[in-house]
PDB file of N, CA and C in Angstrom:
ATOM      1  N   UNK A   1      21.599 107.337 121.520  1.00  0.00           N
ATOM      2  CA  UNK A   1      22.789 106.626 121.103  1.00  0.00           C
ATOM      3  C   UNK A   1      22.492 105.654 119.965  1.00  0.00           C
ATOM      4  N   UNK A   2      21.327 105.679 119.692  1.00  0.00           N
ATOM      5  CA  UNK A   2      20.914 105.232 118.326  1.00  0.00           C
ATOM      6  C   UNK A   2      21.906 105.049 116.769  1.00  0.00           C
ATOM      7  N   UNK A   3      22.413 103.774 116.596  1.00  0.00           N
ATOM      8  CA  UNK A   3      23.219 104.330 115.053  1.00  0.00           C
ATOM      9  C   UNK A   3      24.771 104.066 115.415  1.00  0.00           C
ATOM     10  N   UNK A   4      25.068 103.689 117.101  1.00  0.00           N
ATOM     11  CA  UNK A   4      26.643 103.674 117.110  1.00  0.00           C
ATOM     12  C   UNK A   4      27.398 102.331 116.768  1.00  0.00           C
ATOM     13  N   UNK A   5      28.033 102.427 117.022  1.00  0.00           N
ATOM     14  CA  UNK A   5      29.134 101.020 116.458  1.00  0.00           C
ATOM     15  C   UNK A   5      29.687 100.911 117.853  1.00  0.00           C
ATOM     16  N   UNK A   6      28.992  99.718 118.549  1.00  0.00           N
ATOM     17  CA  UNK A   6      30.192  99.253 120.326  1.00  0.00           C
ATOM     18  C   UNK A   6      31.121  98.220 119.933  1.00  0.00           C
ATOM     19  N   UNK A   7      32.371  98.320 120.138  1.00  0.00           N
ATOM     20  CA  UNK A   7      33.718  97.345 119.787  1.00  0.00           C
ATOM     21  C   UNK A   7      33.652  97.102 121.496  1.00  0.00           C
ATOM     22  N   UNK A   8      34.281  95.790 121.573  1.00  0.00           N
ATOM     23  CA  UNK A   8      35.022  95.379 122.576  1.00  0.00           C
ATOM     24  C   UNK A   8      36.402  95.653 121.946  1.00  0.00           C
ATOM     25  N   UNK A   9      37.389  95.547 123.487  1.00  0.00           N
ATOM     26  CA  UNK A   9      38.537  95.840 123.293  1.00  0.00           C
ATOM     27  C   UNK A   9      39.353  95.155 121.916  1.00  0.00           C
ATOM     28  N   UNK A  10      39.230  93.926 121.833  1.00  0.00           N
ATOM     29  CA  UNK A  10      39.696  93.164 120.614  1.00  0.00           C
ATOM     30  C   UNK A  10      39.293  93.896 119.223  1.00  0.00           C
ATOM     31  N   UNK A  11      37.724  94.294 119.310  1.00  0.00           N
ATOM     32  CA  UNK A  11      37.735  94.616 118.018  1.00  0.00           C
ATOM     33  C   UNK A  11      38.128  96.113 117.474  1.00  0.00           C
ATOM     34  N   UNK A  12      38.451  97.151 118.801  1.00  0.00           N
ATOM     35  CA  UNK A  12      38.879  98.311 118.274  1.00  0.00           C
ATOM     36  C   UNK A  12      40.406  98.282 118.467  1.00  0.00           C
ATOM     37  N   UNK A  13      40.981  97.286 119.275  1.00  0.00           N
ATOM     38  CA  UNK A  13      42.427  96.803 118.738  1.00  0.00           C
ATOM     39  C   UNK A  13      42.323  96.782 117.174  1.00  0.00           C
ATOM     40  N   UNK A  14      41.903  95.941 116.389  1.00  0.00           N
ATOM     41  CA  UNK A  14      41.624  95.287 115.202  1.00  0.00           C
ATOM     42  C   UNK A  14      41.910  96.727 114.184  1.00  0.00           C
ATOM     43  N   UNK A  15      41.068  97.756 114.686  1.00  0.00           N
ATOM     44  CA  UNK A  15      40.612  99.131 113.698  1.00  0.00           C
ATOM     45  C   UNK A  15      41.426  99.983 114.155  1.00  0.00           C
ATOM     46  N   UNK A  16      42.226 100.032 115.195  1.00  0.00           N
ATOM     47  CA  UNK A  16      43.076 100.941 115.028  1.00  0.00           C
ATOM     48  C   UNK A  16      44.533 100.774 115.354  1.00  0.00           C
ATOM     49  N   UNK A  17      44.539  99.308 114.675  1.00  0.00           N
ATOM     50  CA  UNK A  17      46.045  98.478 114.841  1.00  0.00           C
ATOM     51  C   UNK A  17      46.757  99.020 116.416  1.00  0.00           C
ATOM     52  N   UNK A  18      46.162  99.217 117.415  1.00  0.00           N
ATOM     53  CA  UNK A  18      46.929  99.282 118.830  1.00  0.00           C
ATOM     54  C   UNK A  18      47.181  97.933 119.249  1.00  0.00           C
ATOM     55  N   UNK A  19      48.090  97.695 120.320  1.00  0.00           N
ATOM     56  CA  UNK A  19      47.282  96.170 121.076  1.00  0.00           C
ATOM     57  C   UNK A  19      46.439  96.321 121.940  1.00  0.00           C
ATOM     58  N   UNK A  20      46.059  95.216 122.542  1.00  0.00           N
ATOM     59  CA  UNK A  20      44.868  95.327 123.303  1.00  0.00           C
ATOM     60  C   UNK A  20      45.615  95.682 124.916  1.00  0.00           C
ATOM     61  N   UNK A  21      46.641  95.268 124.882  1.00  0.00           N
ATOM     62  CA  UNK A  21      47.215  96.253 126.427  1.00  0.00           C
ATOM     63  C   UNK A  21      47.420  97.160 125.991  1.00  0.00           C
ATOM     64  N   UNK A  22      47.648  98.016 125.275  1.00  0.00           N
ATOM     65  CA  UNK A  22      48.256  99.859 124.558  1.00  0.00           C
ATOM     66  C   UNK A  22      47.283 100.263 125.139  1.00  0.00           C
ATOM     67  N   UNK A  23      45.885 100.041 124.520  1.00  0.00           N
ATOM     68  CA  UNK A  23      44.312 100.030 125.178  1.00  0.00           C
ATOM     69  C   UNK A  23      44.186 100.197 126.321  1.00  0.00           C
ATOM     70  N   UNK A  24      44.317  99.336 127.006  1.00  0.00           N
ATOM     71  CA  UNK A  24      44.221  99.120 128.414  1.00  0.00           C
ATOM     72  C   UNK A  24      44.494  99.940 128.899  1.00  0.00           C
ATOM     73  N   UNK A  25      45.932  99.902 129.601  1.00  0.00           N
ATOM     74  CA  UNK A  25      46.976 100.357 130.111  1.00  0.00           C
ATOM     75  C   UNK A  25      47.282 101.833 129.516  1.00  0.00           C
ATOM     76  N   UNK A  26      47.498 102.099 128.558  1.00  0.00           N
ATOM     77  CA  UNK A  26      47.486 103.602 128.105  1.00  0.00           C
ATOM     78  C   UNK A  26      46.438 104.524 127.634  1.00  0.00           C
ATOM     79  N   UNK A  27      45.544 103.976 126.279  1.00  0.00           N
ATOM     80  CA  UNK A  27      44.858 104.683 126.461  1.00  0.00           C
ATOM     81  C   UNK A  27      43.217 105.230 126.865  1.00  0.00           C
ATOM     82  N   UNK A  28      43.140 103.754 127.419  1.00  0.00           N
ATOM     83  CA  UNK A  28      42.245 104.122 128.317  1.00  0.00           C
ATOM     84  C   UNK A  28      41.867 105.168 129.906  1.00  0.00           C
ATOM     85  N   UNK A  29      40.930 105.647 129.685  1.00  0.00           N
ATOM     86  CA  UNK A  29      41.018 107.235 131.089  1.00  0.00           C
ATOM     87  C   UNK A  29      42.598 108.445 130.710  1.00  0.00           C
ATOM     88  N   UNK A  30      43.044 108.132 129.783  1.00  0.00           N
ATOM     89  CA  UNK A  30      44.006 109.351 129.529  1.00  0.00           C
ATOM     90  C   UNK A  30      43.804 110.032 127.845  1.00  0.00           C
ATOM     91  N   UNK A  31      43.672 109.139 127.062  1.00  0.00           N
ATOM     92  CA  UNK A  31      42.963 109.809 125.953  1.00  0.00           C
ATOM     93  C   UNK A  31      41.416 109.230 125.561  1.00  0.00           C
ATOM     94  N   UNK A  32      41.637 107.649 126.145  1.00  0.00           N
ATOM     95  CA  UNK A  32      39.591 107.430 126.071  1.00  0.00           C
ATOM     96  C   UNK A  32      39.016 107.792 126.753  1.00  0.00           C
ATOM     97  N   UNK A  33      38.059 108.437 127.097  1.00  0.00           N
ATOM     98  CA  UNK A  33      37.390 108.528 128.712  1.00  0.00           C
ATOM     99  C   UNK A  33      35.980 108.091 128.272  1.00  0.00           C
ATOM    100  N   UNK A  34      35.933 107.956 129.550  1.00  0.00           N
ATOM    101  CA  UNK A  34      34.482 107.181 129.867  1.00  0.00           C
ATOM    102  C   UNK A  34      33.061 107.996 129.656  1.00  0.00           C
ATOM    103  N   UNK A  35      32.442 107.692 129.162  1.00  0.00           N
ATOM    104  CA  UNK A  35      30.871 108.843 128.899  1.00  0.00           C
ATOM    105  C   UNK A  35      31.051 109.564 127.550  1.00  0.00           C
ATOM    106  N   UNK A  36      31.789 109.152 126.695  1.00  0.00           N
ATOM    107  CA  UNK A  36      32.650 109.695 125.688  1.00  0.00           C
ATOM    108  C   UNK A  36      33.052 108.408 124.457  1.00  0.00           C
ATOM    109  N   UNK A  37      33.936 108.289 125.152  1.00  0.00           N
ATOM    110  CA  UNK A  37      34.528 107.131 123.658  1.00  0.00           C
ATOM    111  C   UNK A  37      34.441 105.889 124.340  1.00  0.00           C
ATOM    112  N   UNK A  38      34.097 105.111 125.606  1.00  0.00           N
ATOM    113  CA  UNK A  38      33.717 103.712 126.136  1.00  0.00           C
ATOM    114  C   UNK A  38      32.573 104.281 127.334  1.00  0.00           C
ATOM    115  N   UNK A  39      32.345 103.138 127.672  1.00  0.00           N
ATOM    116  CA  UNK A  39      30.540 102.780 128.352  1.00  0.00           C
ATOM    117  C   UNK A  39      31.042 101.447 129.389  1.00  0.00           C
ATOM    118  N   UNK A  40      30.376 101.196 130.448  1.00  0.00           N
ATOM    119  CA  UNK A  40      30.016  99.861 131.254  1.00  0.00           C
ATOM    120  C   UNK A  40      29.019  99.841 131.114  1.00  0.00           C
ATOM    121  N   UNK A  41      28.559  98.823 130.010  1.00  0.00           N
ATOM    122  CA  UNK A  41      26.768  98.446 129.773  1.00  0.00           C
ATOM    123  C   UNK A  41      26.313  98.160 130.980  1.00  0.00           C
ATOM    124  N   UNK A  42      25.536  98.866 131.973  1.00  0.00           N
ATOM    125  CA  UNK A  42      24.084  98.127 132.944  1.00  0.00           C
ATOM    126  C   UNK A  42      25.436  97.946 134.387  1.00  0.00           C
ATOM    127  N   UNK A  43      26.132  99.475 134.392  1.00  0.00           N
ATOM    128  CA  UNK A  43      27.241  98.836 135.612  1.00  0.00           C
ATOM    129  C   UNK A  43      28.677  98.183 135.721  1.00  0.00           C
ATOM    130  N   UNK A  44      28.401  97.259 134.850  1.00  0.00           N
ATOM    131  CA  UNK A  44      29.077  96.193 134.829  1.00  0.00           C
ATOM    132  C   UNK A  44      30.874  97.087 134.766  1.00  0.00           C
ATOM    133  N   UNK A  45      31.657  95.596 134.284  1.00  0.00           N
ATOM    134  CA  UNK A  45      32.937  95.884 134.630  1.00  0.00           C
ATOM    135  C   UNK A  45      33.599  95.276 133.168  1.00  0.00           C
ATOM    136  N   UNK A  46      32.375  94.895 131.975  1.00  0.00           N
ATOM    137  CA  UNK A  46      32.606  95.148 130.685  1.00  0.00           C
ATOM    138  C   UNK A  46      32.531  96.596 130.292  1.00  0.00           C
ATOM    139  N   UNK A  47      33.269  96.732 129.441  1.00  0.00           N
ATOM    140  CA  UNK A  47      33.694  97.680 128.361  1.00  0.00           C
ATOM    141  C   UNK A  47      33.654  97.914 127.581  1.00  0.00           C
ATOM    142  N   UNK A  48      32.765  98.559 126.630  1.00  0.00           N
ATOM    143  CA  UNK A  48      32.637  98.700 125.264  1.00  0.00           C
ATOM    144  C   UNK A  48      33.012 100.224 124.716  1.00  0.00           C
ATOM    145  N   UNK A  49      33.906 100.122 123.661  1.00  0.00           N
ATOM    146  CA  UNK A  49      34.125 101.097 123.112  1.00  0.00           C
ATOM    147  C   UNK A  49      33.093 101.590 122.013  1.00  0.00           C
ATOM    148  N   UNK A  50      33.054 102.913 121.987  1.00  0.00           N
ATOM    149  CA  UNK A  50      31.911 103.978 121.123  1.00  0.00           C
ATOM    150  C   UNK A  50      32.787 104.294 120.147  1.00  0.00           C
ATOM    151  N   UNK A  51      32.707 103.887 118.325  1.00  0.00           N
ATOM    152  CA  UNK A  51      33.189 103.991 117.592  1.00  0.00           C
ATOM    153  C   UNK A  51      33.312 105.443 116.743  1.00  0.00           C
ATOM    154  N   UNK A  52      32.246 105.510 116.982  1.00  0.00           N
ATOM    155  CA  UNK A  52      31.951 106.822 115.936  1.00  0.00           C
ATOM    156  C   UNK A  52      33.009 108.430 116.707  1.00  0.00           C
ATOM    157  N   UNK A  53      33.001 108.589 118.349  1.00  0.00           N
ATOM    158  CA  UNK A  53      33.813 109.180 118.611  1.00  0.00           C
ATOM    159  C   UNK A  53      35.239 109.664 118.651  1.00  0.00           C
ATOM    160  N   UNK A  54      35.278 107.620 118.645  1.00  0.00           N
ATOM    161  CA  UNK A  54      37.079 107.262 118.698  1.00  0.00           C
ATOM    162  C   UNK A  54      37.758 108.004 117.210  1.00  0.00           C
ATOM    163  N   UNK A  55      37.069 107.141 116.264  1.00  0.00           N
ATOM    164  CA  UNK A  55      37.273 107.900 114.852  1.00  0.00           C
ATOM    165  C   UNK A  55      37.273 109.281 114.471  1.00  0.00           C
ATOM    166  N   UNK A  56      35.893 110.026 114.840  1.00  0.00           N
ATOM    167  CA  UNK A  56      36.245 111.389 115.114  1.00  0.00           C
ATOM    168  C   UNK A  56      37.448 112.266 115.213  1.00  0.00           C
ATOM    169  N   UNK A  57      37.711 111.612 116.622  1.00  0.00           N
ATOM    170  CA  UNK A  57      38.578 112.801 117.799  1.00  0.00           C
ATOM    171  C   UNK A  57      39.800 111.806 116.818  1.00  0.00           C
ATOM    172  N   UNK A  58      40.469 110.719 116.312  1.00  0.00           N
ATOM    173  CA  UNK A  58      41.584 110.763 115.875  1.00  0.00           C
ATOM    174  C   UNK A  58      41.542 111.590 114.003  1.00  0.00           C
ATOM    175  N   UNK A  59      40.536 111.603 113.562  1.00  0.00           N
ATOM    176  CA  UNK A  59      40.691 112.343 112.481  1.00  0.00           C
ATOM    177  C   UNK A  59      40.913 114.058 112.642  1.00  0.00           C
ATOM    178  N   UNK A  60      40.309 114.558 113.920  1.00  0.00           N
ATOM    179  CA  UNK A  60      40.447 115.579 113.632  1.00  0.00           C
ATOM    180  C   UNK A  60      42.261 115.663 113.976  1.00  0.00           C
ATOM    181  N   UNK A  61      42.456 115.212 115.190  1.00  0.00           N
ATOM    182  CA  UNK A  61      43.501 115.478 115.787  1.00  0.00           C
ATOM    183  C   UNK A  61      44.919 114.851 114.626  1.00  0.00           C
ATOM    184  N   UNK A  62      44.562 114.258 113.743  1.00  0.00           N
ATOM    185  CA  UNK A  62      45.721 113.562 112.707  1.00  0.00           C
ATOM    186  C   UNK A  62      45.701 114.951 111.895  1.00  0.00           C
ATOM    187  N   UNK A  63      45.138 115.997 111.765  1.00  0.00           N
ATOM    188  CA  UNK A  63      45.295 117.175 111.360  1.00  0.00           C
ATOM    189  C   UNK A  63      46.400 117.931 111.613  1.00  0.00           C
ATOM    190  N   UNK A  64      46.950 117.399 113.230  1.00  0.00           N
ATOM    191  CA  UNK A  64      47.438 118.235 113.975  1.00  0.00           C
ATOM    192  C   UNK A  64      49.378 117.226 113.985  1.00  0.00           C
ATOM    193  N   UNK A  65      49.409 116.111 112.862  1.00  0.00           N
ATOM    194  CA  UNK A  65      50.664 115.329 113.001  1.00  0.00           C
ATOM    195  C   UNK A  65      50.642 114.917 111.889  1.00  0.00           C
ATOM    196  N   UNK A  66      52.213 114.625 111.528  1.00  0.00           N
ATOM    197  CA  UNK A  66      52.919 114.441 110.515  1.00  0.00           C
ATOM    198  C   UNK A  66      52.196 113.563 109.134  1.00  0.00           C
ATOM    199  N   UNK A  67      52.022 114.086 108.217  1.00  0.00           N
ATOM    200  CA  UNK A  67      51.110 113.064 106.614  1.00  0.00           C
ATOM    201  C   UNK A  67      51.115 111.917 107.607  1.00  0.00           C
ATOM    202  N   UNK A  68      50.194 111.580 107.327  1.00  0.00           N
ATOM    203  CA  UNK A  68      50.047 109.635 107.248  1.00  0.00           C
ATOM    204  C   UNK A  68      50.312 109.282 108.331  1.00  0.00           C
ATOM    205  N   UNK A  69      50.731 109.638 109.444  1.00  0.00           N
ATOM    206  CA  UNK A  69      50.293 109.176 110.856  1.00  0.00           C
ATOM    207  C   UNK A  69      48.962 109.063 111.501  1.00  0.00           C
ATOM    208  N   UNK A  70      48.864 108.506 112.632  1.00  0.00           N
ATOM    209  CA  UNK A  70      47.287 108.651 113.562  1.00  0.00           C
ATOM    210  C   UNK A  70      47.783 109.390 114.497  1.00  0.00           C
ATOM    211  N   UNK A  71      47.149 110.161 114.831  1.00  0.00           N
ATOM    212  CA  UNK A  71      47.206 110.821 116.255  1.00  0.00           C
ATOM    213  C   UNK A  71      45.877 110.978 116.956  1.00  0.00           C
ATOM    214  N   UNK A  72      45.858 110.659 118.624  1.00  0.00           N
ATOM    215  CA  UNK A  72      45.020 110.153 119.079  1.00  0.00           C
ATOM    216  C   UNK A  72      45.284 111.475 120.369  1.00  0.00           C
ATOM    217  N   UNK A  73      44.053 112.429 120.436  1.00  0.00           N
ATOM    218  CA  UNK A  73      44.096 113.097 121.868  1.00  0.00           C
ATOM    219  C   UNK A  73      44.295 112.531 122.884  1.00  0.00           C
ATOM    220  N   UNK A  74      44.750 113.392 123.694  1.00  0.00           N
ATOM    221  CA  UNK A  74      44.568 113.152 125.069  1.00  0.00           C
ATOM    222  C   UNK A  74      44.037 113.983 125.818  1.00  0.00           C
ATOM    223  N   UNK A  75      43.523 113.852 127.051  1.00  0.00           N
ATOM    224  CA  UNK A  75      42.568 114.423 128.179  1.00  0.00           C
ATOM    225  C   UNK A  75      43.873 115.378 128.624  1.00  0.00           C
ATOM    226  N   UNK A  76      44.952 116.110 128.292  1.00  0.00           N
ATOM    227  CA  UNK A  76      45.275 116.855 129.198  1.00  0.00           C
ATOM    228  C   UNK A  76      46.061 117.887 127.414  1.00  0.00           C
ATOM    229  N   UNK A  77      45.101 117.371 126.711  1.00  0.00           N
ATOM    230  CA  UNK A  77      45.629 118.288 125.457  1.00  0.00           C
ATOM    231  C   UNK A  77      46.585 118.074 124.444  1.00  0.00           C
ATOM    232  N   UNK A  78      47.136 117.150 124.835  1.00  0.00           N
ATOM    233  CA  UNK A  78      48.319 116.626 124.294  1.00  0.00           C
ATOM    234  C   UNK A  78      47.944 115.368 123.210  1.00  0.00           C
ATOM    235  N   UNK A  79      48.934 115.236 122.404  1.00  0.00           N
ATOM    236  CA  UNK A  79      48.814 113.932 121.118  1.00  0.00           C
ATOM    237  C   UNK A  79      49.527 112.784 121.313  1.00  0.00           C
ATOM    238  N   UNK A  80      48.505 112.032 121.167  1.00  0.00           N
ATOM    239  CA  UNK A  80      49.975 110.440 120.972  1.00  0.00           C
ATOM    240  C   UNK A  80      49.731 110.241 119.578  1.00  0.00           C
ATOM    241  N   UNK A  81      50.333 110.211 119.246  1.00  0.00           N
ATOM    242  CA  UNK A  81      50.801 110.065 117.300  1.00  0.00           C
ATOM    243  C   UNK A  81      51.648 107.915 117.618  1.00  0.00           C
ATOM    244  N   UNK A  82      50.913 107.525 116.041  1.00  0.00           N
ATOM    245  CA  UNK A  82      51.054 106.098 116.614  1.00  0.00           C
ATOM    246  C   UNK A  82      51.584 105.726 114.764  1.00  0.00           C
TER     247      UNK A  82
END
C-alpha cells in the first residue's frame, strides 16, 4: 500500500465536494466498501479513506453519465451521478 493518499472523512468531503454526512450515511458500505476505498487503521473505529481507488472507480464510472457530471459506483452495480 506503499504511495497511497489516506483522507479522513473531512478531507475527501473537501475533493469530492460531498458532505461529510452524504459520506457517512450514503456512501459509505454501498458504493465505498471497506478493504477497497476505506481502512480502520490497527482495528480501530477511525476511518480513513484510500484515495487513489475512490478517484479511479469515479473516473471510470463518469464514463458511464452525462458530460461533466461525477458518477460514483455502487456495490450492487448501479451509479449515483452527483
Amino acid at each position: 500500500m506503499l504511495g497511497q493518499t489516506y483522507l479522513t472523512t473531512d478531507e475527501l468531503s473537501s475533493r469530492i465536494k460531498y458532505d461529510v454526512r452524504t459520506i457517512r450515511e450514503r456512501l459509505k458500505d454501498s458504493v465505498l466498501l471497506e478493504g477497497v476505498h476505506y481502512l480502520r487503521p490497527f482495528g480501530g473505529r477511525k476511518i480513513l479513506f484510500v484515495w487513489e481507488p475512490i478517484e479511479r472507480d469515479m473516473k471510470v464510472m463518469s464514463s458511464h453519465a452525462p458530460t461533466g457530471s461525477v458518477a460514483i459506483p455502487m456495490a450492487n452495480g448501479a451509479i449515483l451521478n452527483g
